[in-house]
Protein backbone atom coordinates (compact mmCIF):
# COMPACT_ATOMS: atom_id res chain seq x y z
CA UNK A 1 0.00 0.00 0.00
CA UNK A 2 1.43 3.28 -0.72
CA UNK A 3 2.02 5.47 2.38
CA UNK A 4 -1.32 7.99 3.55
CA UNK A 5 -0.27 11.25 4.72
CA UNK A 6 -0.54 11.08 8.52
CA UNK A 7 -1.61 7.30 9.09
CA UNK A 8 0.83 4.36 9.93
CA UNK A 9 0.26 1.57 8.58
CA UNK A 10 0.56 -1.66 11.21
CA UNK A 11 -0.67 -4.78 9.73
CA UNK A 12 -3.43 -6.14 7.21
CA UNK A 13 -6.64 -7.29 8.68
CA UNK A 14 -8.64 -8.17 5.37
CA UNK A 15 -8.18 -8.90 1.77
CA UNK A 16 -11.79 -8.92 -0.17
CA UNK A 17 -10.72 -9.96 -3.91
CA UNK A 18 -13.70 -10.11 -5.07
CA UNK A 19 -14.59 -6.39 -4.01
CA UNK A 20 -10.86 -5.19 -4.68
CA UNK A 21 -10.83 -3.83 -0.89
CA UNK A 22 -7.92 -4.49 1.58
CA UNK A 23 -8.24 -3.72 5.30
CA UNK A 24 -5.24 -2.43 7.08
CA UNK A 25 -4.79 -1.42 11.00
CA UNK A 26 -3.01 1.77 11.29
CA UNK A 27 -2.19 4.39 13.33
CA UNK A 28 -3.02 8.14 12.98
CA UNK A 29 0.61 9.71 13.37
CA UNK A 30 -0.83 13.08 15.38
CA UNK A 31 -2.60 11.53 18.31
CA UNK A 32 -1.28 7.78 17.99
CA UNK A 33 -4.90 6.41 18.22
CA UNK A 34 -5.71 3.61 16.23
CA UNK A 35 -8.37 3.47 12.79
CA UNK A 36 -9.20 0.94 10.69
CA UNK A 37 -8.49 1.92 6.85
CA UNK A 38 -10.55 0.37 3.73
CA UNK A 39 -8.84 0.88 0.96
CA UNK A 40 -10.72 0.35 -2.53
CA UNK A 41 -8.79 -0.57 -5.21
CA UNK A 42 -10.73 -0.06 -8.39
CA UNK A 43 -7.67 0.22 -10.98
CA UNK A 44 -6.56 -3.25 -9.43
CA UNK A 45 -7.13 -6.19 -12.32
CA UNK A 46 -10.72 -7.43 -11.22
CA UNK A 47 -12.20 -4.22 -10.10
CA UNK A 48 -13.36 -1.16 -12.35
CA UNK A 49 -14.55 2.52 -11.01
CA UNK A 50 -17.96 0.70 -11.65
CA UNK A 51 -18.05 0.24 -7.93
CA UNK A 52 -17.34 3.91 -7.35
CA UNK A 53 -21.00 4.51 -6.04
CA UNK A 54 -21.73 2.01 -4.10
CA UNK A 55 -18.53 2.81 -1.86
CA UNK A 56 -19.39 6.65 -1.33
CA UNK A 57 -23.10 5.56 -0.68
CA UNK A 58 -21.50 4.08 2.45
CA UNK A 59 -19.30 7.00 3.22
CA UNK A 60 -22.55 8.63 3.49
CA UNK A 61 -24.38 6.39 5.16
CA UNK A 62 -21.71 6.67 7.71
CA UNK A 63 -21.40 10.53 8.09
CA UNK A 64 -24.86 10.42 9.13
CA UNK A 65 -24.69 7.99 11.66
CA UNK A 66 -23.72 8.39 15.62
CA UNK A 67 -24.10 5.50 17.40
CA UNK A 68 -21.45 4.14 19.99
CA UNK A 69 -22.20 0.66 18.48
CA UNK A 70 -21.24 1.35 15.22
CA UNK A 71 -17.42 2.97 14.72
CA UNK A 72 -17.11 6.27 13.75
CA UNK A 73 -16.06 7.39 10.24
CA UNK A 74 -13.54 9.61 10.40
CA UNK A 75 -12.28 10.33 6.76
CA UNK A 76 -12.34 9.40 3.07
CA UNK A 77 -9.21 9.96 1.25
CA UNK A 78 -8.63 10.05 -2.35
CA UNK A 79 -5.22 7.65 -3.88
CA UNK A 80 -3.82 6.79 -7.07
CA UNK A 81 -6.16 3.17 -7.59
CA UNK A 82 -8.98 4.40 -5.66
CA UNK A 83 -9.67 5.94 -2.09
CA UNK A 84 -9.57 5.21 1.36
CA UNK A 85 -12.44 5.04 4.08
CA UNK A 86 -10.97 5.28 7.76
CA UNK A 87 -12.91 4.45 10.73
CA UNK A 88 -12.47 4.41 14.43
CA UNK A 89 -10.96 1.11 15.63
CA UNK A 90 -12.59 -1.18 17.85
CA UNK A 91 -9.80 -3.84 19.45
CA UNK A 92 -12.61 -6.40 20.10
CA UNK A 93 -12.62 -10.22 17.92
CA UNK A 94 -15.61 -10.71 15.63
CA UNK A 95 -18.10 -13.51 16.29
CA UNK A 96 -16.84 -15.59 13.35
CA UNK A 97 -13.98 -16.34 15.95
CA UNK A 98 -14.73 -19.16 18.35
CA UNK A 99 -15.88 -17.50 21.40
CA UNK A 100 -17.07 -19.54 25.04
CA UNK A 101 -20.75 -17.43 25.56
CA UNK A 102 -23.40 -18.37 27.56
CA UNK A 103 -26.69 -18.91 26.51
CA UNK A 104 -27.37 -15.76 28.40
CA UNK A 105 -24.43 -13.86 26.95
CA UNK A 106 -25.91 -14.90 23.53
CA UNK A 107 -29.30 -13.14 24.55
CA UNK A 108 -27.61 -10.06 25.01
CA UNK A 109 -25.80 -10.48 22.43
CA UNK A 110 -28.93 -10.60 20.19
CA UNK A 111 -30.49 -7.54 22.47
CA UNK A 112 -27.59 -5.26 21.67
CA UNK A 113 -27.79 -5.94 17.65
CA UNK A 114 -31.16 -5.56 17.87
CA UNK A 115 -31.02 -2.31 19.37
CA UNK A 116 -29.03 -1.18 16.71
CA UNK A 117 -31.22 -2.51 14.27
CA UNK A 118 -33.72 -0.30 15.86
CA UNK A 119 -31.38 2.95 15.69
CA UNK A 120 -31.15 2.07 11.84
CA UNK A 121 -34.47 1.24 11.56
CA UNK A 122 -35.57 4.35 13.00
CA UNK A 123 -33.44 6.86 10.41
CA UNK A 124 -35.42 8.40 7.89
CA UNK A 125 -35.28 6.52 5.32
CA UNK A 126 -34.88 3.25 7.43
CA UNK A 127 -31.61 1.99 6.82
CA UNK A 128 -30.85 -2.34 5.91
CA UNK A 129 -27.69 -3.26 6.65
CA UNK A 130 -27.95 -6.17 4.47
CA UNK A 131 -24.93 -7.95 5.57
CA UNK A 132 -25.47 -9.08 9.38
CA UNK A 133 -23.16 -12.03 9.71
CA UNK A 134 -20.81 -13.29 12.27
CA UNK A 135 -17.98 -11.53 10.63
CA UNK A 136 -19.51 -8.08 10.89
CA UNK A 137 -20.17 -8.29 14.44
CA UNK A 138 -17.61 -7.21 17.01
CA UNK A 139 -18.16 -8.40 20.93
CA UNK A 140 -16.78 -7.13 23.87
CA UNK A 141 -16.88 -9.61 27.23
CA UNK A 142 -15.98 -7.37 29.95
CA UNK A 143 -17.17 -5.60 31.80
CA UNK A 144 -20.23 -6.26 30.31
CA UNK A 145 -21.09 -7.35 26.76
CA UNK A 146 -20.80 -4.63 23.93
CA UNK A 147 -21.35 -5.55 20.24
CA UNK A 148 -20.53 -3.11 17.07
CA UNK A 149 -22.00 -3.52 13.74
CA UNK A 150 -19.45 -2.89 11.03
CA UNK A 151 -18.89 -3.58 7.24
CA UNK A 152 -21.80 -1.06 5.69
CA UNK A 153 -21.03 -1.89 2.29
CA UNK A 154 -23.83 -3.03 1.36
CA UNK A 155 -26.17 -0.83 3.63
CA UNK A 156 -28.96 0.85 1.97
CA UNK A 157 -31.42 3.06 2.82
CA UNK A 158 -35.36 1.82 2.47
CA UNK A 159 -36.51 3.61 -0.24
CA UNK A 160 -37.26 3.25 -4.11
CA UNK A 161 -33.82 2.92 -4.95
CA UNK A 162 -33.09 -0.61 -3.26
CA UNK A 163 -36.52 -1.77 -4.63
CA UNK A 164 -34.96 -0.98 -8.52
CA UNK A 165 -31.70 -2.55 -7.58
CA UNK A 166 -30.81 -5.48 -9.82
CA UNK A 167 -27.44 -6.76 -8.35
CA UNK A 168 -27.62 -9.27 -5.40
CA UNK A 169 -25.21 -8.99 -3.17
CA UNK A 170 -24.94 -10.52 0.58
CA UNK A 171 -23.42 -13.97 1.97
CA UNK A 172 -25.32 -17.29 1.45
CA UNK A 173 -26.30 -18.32 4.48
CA UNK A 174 -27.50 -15.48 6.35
CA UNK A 175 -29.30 -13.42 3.59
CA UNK A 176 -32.91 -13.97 3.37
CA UNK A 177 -34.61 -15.26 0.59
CA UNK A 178 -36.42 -11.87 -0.77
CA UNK A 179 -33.08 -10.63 -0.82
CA UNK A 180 -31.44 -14.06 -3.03
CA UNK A 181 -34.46 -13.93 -5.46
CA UNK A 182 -33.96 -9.65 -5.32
CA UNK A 183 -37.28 -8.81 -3.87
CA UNK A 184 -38.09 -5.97 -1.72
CA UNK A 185 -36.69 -5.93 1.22
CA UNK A 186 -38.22 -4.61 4.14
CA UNK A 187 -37.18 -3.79 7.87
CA UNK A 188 -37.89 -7.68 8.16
CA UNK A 189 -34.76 -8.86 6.31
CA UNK A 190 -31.96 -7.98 8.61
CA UNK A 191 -33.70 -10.14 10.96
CA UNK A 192 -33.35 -13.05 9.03
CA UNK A 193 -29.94 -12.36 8.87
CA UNK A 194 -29.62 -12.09 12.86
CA UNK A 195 -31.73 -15.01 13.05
CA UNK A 196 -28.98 -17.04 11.46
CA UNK A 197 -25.70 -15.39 13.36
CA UNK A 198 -27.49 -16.31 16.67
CA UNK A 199 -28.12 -20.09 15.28
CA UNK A 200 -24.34 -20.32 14.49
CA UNK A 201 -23.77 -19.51 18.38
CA UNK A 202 -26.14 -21.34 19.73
CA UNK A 203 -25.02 -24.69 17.68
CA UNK A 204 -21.01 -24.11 17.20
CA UNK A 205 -21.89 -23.38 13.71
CA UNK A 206 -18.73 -21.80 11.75
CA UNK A 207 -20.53 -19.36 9.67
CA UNK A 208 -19.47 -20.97 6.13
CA UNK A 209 -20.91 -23.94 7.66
CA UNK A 210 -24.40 -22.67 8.05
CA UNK A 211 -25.67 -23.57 4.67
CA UNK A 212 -25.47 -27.47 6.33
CA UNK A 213 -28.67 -26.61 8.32
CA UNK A 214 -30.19 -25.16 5.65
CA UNK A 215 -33.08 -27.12 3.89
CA UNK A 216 -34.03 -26.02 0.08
CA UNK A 217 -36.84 -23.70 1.77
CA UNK A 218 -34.28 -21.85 3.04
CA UNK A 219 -35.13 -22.86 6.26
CA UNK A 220 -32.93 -23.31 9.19
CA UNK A 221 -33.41 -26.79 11.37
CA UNK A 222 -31.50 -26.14 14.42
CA UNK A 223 -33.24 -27.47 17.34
CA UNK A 224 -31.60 -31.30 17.44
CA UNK A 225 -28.45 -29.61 17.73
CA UNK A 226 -29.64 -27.87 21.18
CA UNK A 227 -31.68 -28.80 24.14
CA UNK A 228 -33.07 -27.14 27.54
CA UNK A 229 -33.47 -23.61 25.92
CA UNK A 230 -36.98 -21.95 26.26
CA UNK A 231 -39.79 -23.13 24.19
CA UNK A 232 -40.69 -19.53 24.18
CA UNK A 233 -37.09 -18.75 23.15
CA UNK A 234 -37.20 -21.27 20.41
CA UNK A 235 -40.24 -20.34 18.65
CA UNK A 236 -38.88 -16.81 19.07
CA UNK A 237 -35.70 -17.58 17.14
CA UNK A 238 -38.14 -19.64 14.39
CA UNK A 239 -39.88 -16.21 13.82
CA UNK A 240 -36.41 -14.57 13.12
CA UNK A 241 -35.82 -16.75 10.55
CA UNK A 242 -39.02 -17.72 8.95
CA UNK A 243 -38.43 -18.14 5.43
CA UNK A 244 -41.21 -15.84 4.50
CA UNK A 245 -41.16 -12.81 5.42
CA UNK A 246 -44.61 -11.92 6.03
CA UNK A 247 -43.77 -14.32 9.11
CA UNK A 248 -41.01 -12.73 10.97
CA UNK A 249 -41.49 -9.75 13.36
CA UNK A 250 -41.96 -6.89 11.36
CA UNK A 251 -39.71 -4.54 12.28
CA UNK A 252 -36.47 -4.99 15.02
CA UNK A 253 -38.45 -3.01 17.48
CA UNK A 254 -41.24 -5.67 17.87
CA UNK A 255 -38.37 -8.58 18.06
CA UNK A 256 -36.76 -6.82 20.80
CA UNK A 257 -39.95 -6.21 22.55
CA UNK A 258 -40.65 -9.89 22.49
CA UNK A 259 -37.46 -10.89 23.34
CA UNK A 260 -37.18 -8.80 26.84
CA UNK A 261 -39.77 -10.70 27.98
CA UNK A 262 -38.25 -14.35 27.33
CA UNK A 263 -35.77 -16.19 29.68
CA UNK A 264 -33.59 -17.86 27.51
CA UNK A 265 -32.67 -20.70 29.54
CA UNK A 266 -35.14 -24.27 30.30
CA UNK A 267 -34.07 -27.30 32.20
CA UNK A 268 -31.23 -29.46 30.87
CA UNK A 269 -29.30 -27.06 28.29
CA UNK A 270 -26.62 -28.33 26.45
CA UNK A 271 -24.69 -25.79 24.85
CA UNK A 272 -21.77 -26.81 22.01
CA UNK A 273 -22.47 -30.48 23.03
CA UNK A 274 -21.19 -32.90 20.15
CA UNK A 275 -24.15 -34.74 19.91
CA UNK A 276 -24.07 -38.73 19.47
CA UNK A 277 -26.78 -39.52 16.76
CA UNK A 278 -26.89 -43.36 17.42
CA UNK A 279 -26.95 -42.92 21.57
CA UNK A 280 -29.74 -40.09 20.92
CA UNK A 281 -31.59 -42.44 18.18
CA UNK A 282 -31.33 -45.14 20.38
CA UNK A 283 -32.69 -43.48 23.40
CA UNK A 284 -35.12 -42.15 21.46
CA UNK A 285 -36.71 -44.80 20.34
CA UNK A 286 -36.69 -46.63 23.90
CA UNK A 287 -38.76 -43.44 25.47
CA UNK A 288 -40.94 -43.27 22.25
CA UNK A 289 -41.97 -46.74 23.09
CA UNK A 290 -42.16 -46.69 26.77
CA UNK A 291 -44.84 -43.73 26.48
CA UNK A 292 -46.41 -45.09 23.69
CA UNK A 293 -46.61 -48.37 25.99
CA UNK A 294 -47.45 -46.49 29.34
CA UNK A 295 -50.39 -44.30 27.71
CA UNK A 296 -51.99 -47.65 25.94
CA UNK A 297 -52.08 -49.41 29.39
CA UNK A 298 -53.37 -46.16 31.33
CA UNK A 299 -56.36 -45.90 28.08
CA UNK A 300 -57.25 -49.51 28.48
CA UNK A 301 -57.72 -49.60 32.77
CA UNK A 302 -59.37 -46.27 32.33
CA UNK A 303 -62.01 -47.39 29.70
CA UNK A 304 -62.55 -50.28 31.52
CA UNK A 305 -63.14 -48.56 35.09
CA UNK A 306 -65.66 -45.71 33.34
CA UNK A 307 -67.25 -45.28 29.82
CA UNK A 308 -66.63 -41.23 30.86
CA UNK A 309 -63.47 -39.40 29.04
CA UNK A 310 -59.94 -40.01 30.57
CA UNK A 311 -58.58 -37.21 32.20
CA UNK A 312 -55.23 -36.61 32.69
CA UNK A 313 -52.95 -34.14 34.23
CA UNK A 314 -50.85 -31.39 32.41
CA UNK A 315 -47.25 -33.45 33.44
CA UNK A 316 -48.23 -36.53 31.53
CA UNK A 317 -49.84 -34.82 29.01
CA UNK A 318 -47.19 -33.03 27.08
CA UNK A 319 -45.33 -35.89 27.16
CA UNK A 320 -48.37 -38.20 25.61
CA UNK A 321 -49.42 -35.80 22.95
CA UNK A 322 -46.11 -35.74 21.38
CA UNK A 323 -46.78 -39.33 20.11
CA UNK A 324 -49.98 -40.38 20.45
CA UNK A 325 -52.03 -41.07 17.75
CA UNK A 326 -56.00 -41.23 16.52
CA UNK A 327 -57.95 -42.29 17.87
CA UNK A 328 -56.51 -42.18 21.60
CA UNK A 329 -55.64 -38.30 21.74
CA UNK A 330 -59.21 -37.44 21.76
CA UNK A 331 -59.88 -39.07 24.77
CA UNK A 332 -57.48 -36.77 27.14
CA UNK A 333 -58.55 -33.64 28.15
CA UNK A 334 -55.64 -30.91 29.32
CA UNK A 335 -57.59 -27.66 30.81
CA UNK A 336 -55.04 -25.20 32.07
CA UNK A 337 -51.99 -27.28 30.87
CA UNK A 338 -48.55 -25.70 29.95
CA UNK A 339 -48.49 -26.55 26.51
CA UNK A 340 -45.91 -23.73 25.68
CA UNK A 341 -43.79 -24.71 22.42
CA UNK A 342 -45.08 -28.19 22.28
CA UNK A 343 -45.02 -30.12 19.07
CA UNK A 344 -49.10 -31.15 18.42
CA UNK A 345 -48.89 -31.15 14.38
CA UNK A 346 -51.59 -33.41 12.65
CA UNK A 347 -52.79 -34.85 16.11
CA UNK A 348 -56.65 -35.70 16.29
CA UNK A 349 -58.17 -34.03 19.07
CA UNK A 350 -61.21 -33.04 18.43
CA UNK A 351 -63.71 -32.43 21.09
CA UNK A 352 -60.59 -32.21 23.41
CA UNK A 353 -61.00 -29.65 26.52
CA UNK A 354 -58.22 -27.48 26.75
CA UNK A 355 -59.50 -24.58 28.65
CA UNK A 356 -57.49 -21.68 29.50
CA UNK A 357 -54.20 -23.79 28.20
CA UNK A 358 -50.84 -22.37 27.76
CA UNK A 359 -49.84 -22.89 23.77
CA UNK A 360 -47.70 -20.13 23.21
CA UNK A 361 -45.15 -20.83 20.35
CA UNK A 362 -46.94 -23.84 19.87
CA UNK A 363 -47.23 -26.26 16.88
CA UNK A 364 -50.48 -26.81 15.87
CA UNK A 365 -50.04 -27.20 11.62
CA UNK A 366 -52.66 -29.84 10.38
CA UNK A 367 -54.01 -30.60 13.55
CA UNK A 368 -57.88 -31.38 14.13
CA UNK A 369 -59.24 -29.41 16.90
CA UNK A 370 -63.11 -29.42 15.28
CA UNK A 371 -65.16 -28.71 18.03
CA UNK A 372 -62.28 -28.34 20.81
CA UNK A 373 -63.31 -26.40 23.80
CA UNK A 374 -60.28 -23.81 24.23
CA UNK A 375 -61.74 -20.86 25.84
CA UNK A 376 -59.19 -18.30 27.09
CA UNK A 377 -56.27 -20.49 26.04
CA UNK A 378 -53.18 -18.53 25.30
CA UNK A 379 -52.40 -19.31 21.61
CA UNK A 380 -50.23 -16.40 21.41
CA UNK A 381 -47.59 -17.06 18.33
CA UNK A 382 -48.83 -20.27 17.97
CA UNK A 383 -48.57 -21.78 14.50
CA UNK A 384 -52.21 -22.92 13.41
CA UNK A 385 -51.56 -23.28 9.83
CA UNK A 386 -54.38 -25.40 7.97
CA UNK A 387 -55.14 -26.77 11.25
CA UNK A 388 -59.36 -27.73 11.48
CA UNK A 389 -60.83 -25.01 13.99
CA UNK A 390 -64.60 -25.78 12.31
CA UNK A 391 -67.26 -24.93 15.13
CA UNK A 392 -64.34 -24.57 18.26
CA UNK A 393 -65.05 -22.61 21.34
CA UNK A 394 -62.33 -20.15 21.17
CA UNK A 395 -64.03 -17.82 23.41
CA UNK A 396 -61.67 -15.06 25.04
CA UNK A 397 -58.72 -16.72 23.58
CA UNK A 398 -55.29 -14.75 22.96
CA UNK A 399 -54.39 -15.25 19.10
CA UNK A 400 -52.23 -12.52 18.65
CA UNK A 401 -49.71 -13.03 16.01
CA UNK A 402 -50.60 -16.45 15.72
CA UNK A 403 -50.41 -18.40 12.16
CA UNK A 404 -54.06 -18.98 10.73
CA UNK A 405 -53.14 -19.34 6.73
CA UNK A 406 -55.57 -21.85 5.25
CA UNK A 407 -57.25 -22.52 9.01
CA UNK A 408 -60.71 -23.59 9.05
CA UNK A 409 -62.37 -21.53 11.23
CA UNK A 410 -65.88 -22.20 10.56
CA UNK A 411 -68.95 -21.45 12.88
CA UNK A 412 -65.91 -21.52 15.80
CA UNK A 413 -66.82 -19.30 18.58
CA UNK A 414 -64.20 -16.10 18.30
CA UNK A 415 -66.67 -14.18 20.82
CA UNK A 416 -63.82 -11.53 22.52
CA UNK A 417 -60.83 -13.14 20.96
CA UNK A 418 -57.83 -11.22 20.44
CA UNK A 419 -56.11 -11.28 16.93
CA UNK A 420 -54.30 -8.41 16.74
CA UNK A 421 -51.85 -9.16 14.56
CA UNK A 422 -52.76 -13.01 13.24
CA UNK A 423 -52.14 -14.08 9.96
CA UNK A 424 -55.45 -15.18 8.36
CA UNK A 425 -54.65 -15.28 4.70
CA UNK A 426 -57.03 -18.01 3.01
CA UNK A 427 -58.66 -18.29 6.08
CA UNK A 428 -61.97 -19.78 6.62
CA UNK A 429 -64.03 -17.65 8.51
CA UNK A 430 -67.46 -18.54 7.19
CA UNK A 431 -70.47 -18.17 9.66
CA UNK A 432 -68.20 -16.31 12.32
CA UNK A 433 -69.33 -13.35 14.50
CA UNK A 434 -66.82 -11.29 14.75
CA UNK A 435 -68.51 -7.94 16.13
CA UNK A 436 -66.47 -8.77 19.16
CA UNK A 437 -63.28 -9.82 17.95
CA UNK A 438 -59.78 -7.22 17.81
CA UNK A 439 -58.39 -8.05 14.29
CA UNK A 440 -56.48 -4.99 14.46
CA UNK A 441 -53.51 -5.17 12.42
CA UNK A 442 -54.70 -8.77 11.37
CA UNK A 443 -53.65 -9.91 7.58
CA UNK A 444 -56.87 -11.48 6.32
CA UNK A 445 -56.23 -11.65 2.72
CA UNK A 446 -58.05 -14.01 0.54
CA UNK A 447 -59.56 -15.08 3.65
CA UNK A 448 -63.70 -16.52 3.21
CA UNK A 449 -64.89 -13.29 5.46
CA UNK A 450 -68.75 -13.40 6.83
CA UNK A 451 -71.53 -10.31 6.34
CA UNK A 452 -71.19 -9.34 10.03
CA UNK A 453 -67.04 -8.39 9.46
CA UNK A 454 -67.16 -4.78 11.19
């Protein structure tokens, strides 16, 4: 590199081909405090002044920004192949480096980022960072955790000019797929992004590795790599990286909001265990049948001791409803049970009674819950998707940004149900009164709506 009037140059930090960009540690000669210099090569072989642009849009992204989690800029200077962006130094290793964290540590972790999704998010226009990977987030451990967001190359601002864009541009992995297939983005795709980086943690994931939990949906299976954290947490995290954007959190504001509220932590976390497939299989198998074997026996004595339905308490019954089976599930009942993040897809339970249940984050795609009596139940984020709702009691029942694409909701009872926010495309709603029912904010399209819809 040729020498830059009063910098030092110390060592090389970064070579990006590709971009014809080198990244250099150096010190400014005056006051002896360290920067971080980019230097863009454009007359190197590779790289052409084509490029030009996109580089000062993110000098001036940068000038505009002032937040202590994102370093300074501190000058642009012009040289013979190109020009140099310096920025204030931050002596702190990037999360592409293996790291020891917590699964608390990796909560705040996701807070901080978050938070400066929101100061981006909150510019006018809204900025995208469009990049958030491992490598372009720096942590500090002590005395508390501190994160800064770096590499705004590709950073745009939300307005008609990234909708015309026709280059792609990101890292497999961690972009989302509106921003592959160069859709729209929206203040929903950097979460997708974060979604991902937070994954990596969580499963000792190297970040070029991530595309290994990666189905051709483009979306991430990560939870037999990890045990013991929150249900809550984990359908949190599945919401970060939903595939489709339309079911993510909207904006980083409402992620963070949900977030506070969840402990990360359950019961018997493993964190960076190497898992043993055949042991796990194995053991796997042997519980599978023991249940399957305990909950026969228990149906059989109690049919023969009473022709009334089985009930059965809210301990046994999360662990029975993960593998039972028509036509037994139908015949236990679960009022005020703590379903939260349970896995109930395609189960038959109709006619079940699950009364002022707990099924946040739950899984509930396919299932049959015709006639089910779940007044007040907390189906809060729950993920209802095609599920058979025809003539349920739903009474009082929290569906707030719960999935309801495709749901038959049919003559159910949705008397003072919340849905503020649910997802009701291709809904059935046929023969509903919903005078008293909050759809605020709710996305009904193409749903079958009745006369009485206020």
């Amino acid at each position: 590199m040729n020498p830059i009037p009063n910098y030092k140059i110390e060592q090389q930090l970064g070579h990006n081909k590709s971009g014809g960009r080198v990244t250099y540690l150096a010190t400014q000669t005056q006051n002896q405090n360290p920067v971080v210099i980019k230097q863009f090569q454009f007359a190197k072989t590779g790289t052409t002044w084509s490029d030009f642009d996109a580089h000062q849009r993110e000098i001036s992204l940068l000038q505009n920004l002032n937040s202590p989690n994102i370093p300074k800029y501190l000058d642009a200077i012009e040289t013979p192949d190109g020009f140099c962006l310096i920025q204030e130094y931050k002596p702190a290793p990037s999360l592409a480096i293996p790291q020891p964290f917590t699964p608390q540590e990796i909560k705040e972790i996701a807070i901080a980022v978050l938070e400066v999704l929101v100061y981006l998010q909150q510019q006018i226009p809204p900025i995208i960072h469009r990049d958030i990977k491992p490598e372009n987030i720096l942590v500090e451990h002590s005395p508390q955790i501190k994160i800064y967001l770096v590499d705004f190359g590709l950073a745009r601002s939300l307005d008609s000019e990234m909708a015309a864009s026709t280059v792609v541009k990101g890292t497999l992995g961690f972009m989302p797929p509106e921003q592959i297939f160069n859709r729209k983005l929206t203040e929903a795709s950097d979460l997708y992004s974060l979604g991902a980086t937070l994954i990596c943690l969580l499963t000792n994931t190297k970040s070029t590795d991530i595309g290994n939990l990666m189905d051709e949906s483009y979306r991430l299976h990560f939870k037999p790599l990890i045990s013991g954290l929150n249900p809550q947490f984990i359908s949190w995290l599945e919401k970060m990286v939903a595939p489709n954007l339309k079911y993510r959190y909207p904006n980083a504001a409402t992620a963070l909001k949900a977030l506070l509220s969840i402990e990360i932590v359950g019961n018997g976390f493993n964190f960076g265990k190497s898992i043993d497939w055949k042991s796990a299989t194995s053991q796997f198998m042997l519980t599978k049948l023991v249940l399957v074997g305990m909950v026969t026996v228990s149906f059989l004595i109690a049919q023969r001791a009473s022709n009334t339905v089985r009930e059965i308490n809210s301990g046994d019954y999360v662990g029975y409803l993960r593998w039972l089976r028509p036509p037994l599930a139908p015949h236990g009942h679960c009022p005020k049970c703590d379903l939260r993040g349970t896995d109930l897809r395609g189960l038959d339970l109709r006619f079940v009674d699950l009364t002022d249940a707990d099924l946040r984050g739950a899984d509930l795609r396919g299932t049959d819950l015709q006639n089910a009596r779940l007044q007040n139940a907390n189906l809060n984020n729950a993920n209802l998707n095609e599920a058979n709702l025809r003539e349920a009691d739903l009474y009082g029942a929290d569906l707030r940004s719960s999935y309801l694409e495709s749901t038959n909701l049919a003559h159910a009872n949705l008397t003072d149900a919340d849905l503020r926010g649910a997802y009701l495309q291709n809904a059935n709603l046929f023969g509903v009164d919903l005078r008293e029912t909050n759809l605020e904010s709710a996305d009904t399209t193409g749903a079958i709506l009745p006369d009485n819809l206020p």
